[in-house]
N, C-alpha and C. Protein backbone atom coordinates (compact mmCIF):
# COMPACT_ATOMS: atom_id res chain seq x y z
N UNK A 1 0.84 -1.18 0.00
CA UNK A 1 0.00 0.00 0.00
C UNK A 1 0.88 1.24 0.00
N UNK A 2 0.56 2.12 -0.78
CA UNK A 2 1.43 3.17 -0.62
C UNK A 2 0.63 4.32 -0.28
N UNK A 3 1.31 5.06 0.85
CA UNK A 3 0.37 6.18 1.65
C UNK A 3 0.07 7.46 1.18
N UNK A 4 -0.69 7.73 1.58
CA UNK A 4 -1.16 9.57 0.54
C UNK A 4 0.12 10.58 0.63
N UNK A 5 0.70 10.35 1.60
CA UNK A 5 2.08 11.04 1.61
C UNK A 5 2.98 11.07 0.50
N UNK A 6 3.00 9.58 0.57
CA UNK A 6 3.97 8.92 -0.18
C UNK A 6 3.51 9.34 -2.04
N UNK A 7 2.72 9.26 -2.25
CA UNK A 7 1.85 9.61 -3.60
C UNK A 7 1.66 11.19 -4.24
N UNK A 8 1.24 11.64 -2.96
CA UNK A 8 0.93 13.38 -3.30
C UNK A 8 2.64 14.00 -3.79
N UNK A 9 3.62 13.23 -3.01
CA UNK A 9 4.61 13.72 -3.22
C UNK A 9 5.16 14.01 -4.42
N UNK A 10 5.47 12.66 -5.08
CA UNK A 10 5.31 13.25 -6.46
C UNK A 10 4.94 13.71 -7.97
N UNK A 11 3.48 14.65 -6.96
CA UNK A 11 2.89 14.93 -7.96
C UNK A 11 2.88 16.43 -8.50
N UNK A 12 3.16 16.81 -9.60
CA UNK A 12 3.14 18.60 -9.41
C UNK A 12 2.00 18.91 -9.07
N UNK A 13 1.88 20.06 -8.66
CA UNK A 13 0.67 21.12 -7.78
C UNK A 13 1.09 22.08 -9.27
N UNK A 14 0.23 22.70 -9.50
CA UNK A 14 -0.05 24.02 -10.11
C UNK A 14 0.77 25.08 -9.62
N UNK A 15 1.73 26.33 -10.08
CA UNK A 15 2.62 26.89 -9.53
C UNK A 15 1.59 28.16 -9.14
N UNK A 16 0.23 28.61 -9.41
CA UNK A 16 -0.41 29.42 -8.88
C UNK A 16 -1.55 28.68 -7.83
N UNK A 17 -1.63 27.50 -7.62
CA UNK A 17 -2.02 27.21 -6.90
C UNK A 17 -1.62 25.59 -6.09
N UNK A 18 -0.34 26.29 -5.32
CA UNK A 18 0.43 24.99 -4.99
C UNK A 18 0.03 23.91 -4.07
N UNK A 19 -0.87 24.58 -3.36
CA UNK A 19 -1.61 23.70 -2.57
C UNK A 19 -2.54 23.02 -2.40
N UNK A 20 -3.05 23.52 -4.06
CA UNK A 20 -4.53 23.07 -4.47
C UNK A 20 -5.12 21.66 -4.67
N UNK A 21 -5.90 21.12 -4.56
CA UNK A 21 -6.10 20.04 -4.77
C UNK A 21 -7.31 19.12 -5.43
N UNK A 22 -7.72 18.10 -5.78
CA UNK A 22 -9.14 17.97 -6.54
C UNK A 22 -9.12 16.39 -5.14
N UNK A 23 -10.82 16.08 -4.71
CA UNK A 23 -10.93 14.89 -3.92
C UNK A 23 -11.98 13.92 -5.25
N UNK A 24 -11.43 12.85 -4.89
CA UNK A 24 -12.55 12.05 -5.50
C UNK A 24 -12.63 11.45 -4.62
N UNK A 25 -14.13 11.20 -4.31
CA UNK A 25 -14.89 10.28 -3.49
C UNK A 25 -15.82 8.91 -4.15
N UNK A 26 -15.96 7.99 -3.21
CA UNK A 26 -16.71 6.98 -3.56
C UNK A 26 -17.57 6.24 -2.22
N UNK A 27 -17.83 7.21 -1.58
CA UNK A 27 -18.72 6.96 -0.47
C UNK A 27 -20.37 6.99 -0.34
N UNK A 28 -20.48 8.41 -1.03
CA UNK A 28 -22.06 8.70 -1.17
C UNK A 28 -22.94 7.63 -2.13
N UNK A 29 -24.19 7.10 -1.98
CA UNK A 29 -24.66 5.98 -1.92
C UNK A 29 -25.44 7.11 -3.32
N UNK A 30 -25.34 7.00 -4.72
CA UNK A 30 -25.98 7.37 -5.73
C UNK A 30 -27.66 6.92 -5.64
N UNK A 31 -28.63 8.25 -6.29
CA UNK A 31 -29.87 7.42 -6.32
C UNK A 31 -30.17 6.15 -7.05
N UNK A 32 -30.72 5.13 -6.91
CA UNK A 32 -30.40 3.83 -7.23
C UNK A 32 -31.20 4.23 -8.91
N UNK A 33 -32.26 4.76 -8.44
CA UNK A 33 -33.33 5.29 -9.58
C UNK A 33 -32.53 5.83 -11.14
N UNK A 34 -31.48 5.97 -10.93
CA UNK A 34 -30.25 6.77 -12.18
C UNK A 34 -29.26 5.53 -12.76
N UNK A 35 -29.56 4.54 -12.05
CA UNK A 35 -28.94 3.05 -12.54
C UNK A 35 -27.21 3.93 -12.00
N UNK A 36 -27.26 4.34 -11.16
CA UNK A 36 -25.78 4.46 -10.23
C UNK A 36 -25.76 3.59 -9.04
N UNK A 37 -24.53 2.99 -9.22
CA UNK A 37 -23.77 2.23 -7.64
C UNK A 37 -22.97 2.55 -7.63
N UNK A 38 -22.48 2.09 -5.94
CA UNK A 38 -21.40 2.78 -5.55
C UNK A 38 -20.05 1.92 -6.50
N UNK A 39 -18.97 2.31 -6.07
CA UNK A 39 -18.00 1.70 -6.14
C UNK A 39 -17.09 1.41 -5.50
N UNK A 40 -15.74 0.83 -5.42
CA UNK A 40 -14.93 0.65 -4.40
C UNK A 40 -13.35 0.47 -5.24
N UNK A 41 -12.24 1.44 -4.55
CA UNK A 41 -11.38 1.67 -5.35
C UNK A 41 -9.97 0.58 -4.74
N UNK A 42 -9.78 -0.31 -5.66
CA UNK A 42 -8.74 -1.12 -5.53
C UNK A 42 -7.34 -0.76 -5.70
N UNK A 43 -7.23 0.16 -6.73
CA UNK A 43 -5.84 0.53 -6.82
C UNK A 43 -5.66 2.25 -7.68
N UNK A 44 -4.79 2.88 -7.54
CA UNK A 44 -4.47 4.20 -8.00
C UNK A 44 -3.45 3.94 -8.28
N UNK A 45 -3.70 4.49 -10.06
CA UNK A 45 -2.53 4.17 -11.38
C UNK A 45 -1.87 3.30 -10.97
N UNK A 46 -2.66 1.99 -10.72
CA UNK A 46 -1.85 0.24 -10.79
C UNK A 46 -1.30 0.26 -9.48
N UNK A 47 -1.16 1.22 -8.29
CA UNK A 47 -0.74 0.69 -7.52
C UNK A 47 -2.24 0.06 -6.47
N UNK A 48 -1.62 -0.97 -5.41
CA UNK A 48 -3.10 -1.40 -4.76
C UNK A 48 -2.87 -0.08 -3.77
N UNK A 49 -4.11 -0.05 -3.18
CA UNK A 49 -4.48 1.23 -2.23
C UNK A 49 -5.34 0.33 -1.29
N UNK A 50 -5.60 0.93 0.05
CA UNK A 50 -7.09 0.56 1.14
C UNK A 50 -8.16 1.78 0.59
N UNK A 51 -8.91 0.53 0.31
CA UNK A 51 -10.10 1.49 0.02
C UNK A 51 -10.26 3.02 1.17
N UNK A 52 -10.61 3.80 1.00
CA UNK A 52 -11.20 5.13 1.54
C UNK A 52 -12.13 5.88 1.40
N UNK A 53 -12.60 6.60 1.58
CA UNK A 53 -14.16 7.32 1.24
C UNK A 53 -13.61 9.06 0.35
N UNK A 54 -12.37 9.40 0.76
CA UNK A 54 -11.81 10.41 -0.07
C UNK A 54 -10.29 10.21 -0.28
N UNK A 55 -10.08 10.63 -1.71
CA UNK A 55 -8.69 10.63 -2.04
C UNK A 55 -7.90 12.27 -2.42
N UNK A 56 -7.76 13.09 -1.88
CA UNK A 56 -7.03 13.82 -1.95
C UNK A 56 -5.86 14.31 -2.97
N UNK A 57 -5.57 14.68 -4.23
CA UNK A 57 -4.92 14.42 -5.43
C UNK A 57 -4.63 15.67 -5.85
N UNK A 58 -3.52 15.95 -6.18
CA UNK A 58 -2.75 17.15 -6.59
C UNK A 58 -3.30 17.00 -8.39
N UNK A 59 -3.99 18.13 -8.84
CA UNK A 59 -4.27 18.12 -9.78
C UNK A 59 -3.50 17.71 -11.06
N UNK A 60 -4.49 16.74 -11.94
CA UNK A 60 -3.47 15.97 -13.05
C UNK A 60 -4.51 14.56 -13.34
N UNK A 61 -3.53 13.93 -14.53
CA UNK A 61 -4.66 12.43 -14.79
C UNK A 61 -3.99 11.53 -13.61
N UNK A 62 -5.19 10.48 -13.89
CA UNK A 62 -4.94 9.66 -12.57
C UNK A 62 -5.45 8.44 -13.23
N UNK A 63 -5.01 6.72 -13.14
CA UNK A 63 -6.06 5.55 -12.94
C UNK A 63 -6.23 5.13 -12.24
N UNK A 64 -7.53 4.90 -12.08
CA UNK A 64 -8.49 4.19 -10.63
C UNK A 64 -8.80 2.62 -11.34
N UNK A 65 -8.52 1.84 -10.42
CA UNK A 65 -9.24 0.58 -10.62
C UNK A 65 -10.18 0.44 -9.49
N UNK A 66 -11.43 0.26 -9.83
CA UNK A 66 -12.82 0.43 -9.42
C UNK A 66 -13.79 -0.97 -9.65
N UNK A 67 -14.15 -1.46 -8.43
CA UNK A 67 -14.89 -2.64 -8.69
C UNK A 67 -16.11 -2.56 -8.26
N UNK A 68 -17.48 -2.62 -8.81
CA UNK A 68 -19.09 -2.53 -8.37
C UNK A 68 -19.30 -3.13 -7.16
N UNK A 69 -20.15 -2.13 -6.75
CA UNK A 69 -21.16 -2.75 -5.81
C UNK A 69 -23.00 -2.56 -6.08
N UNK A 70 -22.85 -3.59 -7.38
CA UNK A 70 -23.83 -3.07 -7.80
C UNK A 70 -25.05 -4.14 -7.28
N UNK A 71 -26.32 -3.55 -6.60
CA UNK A 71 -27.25 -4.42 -5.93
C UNK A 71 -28.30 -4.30 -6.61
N UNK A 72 -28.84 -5.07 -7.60
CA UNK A 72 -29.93 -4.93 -8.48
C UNK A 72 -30.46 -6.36 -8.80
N UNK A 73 -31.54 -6.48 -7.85
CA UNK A 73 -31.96 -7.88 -8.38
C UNK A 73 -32.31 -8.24 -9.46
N UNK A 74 -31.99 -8.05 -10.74
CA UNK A 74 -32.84 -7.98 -11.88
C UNK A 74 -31.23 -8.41 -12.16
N UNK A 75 -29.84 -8.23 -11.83
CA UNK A 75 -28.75 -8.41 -12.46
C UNK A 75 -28.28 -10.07 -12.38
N UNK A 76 -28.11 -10.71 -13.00
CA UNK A 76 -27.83 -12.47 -13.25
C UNK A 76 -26.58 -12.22 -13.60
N UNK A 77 -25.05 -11.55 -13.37
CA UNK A 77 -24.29 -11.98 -13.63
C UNK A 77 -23.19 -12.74 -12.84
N UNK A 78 -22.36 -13.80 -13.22
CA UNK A 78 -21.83 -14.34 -12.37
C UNK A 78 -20.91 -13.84 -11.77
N UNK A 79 -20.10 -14.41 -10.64
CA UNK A 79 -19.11 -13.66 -9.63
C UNK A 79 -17.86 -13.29 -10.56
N UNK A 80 -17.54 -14.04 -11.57
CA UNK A 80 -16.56 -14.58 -12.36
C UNK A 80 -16.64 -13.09 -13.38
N UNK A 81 -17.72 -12.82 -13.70
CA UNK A 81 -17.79 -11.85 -14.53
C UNK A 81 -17.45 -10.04 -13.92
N UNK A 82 -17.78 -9.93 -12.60
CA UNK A 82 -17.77 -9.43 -11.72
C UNK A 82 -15.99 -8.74 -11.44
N UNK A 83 -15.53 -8.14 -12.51
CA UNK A 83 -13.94 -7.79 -12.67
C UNK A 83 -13.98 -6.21 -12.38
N UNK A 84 -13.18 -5.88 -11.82
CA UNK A 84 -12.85 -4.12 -11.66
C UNK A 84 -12.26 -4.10 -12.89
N UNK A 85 -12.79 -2.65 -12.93
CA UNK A 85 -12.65 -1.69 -14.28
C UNK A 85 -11.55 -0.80 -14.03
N UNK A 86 -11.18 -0.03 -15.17
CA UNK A 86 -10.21 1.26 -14.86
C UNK A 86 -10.80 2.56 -15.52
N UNK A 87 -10.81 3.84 -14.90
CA UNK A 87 -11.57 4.87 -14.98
C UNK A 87 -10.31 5.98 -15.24
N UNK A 88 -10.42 6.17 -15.78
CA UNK A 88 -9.27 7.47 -15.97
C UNK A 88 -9.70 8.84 -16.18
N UNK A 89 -9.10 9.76 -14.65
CA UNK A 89 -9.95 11.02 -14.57
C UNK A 89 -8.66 12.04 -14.86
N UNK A 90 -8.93 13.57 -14.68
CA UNK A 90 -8.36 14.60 -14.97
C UNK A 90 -8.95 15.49 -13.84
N UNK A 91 -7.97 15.13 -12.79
CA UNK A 91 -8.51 15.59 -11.41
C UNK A 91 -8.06 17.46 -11.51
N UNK A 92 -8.77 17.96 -11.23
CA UNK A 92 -8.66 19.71 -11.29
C UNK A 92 -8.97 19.78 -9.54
N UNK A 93 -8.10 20.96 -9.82
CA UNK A 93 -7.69 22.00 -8.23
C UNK A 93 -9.42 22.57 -7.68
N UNK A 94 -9.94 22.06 -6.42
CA UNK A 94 -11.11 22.46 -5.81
C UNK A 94 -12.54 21.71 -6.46
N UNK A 95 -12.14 20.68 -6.86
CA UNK A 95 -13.29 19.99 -7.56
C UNK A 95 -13.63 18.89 -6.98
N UNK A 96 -14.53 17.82 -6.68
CA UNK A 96 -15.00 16.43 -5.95
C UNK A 96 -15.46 16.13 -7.05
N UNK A 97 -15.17 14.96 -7.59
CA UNK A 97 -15.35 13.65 -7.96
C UNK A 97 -16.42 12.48 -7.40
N UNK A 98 -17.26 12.75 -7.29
CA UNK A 98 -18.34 11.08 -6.83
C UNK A 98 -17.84 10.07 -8.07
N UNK A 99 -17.37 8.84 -7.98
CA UNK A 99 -17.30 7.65 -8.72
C UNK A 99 -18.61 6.61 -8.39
N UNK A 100 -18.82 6.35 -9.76
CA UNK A 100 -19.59 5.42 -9.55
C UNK A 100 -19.76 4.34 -10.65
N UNK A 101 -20.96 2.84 -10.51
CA UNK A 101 -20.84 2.37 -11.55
C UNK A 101 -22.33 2.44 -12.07
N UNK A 102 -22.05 2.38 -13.56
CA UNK A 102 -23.40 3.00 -14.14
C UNK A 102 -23.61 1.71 -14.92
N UNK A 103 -24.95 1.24 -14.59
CA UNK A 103 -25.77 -0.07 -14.68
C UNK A 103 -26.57 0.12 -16.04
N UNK A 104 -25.84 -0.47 -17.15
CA UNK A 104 -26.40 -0.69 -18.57
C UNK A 104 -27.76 -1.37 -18.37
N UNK A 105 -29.04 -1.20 -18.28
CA UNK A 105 -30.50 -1.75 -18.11
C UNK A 105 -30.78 -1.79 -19.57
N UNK A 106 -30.13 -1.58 -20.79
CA UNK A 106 -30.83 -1.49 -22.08
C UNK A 106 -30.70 -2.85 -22.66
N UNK A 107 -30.39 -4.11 -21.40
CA UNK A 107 -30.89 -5.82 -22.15
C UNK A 107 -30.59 -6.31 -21.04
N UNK A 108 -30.83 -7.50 -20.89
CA UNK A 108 -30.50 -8.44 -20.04
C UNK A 108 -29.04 -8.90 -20.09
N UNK A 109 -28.40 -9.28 -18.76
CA UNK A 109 -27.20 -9.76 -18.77
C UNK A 109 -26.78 -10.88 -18.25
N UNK A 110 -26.50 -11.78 -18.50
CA UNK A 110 -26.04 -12.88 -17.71
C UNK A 110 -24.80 -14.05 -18.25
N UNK A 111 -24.54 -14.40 -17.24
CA UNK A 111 -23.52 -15.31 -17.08
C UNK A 111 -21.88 -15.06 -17.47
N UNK A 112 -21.02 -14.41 -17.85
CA UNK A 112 -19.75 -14.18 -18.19
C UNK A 112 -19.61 -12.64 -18.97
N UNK A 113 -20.66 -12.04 -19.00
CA UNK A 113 -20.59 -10.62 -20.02
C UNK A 113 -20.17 -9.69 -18.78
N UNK A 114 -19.31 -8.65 -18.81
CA UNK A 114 -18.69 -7.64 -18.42
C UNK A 114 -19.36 -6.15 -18.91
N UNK A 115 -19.92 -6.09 -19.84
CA UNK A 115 -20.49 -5.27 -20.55
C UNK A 115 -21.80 -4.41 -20.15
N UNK A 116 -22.24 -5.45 -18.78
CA UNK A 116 -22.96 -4.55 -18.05
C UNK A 116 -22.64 -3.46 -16.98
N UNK A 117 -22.04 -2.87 -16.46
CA UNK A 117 -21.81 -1.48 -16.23
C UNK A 117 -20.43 -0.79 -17.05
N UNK A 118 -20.23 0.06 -16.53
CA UNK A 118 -18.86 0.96 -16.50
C UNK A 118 -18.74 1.79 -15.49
N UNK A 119 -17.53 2.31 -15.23
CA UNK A 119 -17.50 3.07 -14.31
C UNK A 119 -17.45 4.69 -14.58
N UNK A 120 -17.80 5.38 -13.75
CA UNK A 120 -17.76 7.08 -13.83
C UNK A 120 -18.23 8.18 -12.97
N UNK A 121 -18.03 8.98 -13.31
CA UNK A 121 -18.20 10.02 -12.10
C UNK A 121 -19.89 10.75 -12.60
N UNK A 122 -20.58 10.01 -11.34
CA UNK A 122 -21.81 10.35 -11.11
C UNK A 122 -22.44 12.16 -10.78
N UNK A 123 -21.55 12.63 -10.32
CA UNK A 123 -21.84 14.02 -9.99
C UNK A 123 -19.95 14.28 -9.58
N UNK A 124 -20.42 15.91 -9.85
CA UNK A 124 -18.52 16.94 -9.93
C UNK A 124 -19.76 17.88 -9.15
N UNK A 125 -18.57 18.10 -8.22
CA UNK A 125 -18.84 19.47 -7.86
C UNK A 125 -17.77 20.31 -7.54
N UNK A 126 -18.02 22.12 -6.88
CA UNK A 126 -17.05 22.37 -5.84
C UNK A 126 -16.69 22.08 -5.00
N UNK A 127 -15.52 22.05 -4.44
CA UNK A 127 -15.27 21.27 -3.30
C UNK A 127 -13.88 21.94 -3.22
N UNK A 128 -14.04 22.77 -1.86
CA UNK A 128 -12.78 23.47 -1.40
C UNK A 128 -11.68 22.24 -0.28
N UNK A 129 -10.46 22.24 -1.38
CA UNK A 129 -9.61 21.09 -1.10
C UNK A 129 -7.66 21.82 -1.04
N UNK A 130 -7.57 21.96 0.25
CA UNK A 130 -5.99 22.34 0.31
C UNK A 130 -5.24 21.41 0.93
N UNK A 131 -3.98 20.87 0.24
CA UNK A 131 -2.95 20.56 1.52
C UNK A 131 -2.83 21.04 2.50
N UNK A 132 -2.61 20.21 3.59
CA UNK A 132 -1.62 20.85 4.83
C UNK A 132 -0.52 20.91 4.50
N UNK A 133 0.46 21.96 5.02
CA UNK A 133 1.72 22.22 5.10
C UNK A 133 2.23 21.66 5.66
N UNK A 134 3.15 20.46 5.90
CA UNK A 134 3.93 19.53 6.77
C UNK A 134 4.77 20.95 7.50
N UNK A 135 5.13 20.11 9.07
CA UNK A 135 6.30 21.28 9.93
C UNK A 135 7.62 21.74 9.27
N UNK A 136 7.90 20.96 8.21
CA UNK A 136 9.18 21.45 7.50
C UNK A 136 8.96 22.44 6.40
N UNK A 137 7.92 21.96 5.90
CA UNK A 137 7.95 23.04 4.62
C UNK A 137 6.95 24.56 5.41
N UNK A 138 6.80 24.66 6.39
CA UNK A 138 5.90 25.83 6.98
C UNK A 138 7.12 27.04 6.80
């Protein structure tokens, strides 16, 4: 696992806004009614991560590997089929990210097809996001 420390470090910050930051989240429970579920993030750009409810990210692209939690009784696919995806965002300074997975309902799915969701960001908003200043760099 490699720690947010360890990650933010080397990432550039914006030179007018060095402290700035973009969060993506995957906590808030999407209305089910929009064919959104949540998701759950396995790894950032290939490395594994512990899941978290916010990720904190010095603005720039990023890959998420993202696996459903999608609860829809109407869905027949097997566990086997059931693979995390990769989502590739363009995280901007003061922005939130909701991830989610978006539930293809336009046929039936079953047994080995993958093709029923994808992953993506359900709602962006503002979202005022700064580093802390570690005691050395103050």
């Amino acid at each position: 696992m490699i720690g947010g420390g360890a990650l933010l470090s080397g990432c550039a910050s914006s030179p007018e806004d060095p402290l700035g930051c973009g969060t993506v989240s995957g906590y808030l429970q999407p209305d089910a009614s929009t064919h959104w579920y949540r998701v759950v993030v396995t790894h950032l750009n290939g490395q594994a991560v512990v899941s978290k409810p916010n990720y904190q990210l010095a603005p720039g692209e990023y890959e998420f590997t993202v696996a459903e939690l999608i609860d829809d009784p109407n869905l027949s696919v097997t566990v086997t089929a059931r693979v995390p995806k990769v989502l590739k965002l363009n995280i901007q300074s003061h922005q939130r990210y909701h991830l989610g997975a978006l539930l293809h309902t336009d046929k039936r799915y079953m047994g080995k097809d993958t093709a029923y969701w994808e992953p993506g960001v359900w709602l962006q908003e503002q979202h005022e996001c700064q580093f802390e200043l570690s005691p050395e760099t103050k």
